[in-house]
Protein backbone atom coordinates (compact mmCIF):
# COMPACT_ATOMS: atom_id res chain seq x y z
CA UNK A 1 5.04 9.51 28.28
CA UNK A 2 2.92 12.51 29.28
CA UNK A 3 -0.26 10.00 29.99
CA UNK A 4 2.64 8.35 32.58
CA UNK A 5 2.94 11.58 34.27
CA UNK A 6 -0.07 12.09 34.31
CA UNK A 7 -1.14 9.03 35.72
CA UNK A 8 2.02 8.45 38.29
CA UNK A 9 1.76 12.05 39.63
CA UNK A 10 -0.90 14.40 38.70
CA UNK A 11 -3.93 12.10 38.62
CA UNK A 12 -3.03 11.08 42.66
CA UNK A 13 -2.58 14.89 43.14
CA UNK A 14 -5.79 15.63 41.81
CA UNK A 15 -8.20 13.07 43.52
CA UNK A 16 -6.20 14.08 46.60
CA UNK A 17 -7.21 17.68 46.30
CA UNK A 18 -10.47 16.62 44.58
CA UNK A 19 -11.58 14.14 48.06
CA UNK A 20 -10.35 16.58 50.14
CA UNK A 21 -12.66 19.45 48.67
CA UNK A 22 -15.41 17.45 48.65
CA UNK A 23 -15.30 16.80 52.29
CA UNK A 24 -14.31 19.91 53.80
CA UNK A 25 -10.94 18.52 55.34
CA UNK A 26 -8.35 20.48 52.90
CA UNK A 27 -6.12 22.23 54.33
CA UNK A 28 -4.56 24.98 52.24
CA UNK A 29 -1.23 25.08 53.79
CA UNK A 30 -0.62 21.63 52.64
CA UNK A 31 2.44 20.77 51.26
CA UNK A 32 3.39 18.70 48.22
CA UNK A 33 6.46 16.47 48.73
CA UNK A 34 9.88 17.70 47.14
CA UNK A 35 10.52 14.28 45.56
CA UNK A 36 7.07 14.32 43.40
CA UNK A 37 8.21 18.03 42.28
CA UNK A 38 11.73 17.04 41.71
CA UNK A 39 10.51 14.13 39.53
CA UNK A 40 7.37 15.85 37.73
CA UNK A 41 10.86 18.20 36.81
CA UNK A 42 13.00 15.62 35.44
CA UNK A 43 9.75 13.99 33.79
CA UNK A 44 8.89 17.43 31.94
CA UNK A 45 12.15 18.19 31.55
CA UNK A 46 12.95 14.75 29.49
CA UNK A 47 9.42 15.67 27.51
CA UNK A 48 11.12 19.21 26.51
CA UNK A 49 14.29 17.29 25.23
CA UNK A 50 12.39 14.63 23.01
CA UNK A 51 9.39 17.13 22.36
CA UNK A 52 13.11 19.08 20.50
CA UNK A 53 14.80 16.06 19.13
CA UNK A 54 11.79 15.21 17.14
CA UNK A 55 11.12 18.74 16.00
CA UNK A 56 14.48 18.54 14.88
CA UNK A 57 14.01 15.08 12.78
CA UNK A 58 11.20 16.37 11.32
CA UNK A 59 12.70 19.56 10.02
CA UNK A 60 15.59 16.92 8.72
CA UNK A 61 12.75 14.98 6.58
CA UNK A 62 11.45 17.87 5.22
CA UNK A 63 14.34 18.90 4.11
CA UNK A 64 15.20 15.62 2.92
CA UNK A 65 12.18 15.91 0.67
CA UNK A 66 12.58 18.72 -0.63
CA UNK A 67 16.56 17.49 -1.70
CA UNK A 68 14.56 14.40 -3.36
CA UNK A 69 12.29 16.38 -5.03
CA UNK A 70 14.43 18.31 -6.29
CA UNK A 71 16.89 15.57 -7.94
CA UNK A 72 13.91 13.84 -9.35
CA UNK A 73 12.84 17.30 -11.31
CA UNK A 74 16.71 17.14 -11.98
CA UNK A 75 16.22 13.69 -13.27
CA UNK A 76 13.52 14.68 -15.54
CA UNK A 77 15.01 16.81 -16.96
CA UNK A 78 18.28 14.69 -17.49
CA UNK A 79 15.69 12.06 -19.50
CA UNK A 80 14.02 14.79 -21.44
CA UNK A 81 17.97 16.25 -22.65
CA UNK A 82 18.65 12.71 -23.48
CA UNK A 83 15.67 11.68 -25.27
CA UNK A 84 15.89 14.79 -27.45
CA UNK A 85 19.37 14.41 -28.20
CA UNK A 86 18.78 10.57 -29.67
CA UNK A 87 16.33 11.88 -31.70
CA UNK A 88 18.33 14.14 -33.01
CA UNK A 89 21.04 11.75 -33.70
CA UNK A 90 18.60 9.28 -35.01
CA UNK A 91 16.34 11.10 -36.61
CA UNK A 92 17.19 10.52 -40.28
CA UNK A 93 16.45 7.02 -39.47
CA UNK A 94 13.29 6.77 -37.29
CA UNK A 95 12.09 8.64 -34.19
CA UNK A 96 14.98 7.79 -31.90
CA UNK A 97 12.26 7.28 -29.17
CA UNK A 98 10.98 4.50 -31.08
CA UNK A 99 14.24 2.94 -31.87
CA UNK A 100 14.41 3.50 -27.93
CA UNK A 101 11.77 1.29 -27.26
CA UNK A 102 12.26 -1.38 -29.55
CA UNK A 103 16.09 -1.78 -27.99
CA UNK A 104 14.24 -1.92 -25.14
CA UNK A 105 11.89 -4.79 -25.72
């Protein structure tokens, strides 16, 4: 978006002033044209609002990761409660983490 700016507006602007320069023939009181202001505006303007909106989706990620990471040390530590509590209960006959994993195959 910025590289269209640049190329639709600026980059004319520039070789304008750049040709002029070279030659001798600028003329400082020149004047740029209301419309190319007006829409370099809107353009910048429409750069602020998605330049914000994606600030604002990446601070929703990030905090979306952190939620994640979060319920998978939660998780964890769900397992770990469970795994300790089957041993428990089958402990007199086995490792209950070994009973586990035969049920399991």
């Amino acid at each position: 978006m910025m590289k269209c700016i640049f190329l639709k507006y600026l980059l004319p602007l520039c070789l304008l002033f750049s040709t002029q320069v070279c030659f001798g023939e600028m003329d400082l009181t020149m004047e740029v044209s209301p419309d190319i202001i007006k829409n370099i505006s809107l353009e910048l303007g429409q750069l602020n609002a998605m330049t914000q909106n994606l600030e604002y989706m990446v601070s929703e990620v990030r905090d979306n990761q952190k939620f994640l990471e979060m319920e998978i040390e939660n998780l964890k530590e769900t397992s770990s409660t469970i795994l300790n509590k089957l041993d428990q209960i089958l402990g007199s006959t086995g490792s209950g983490r070994d009973l586990m994993k035969q049920n399991l195959e």
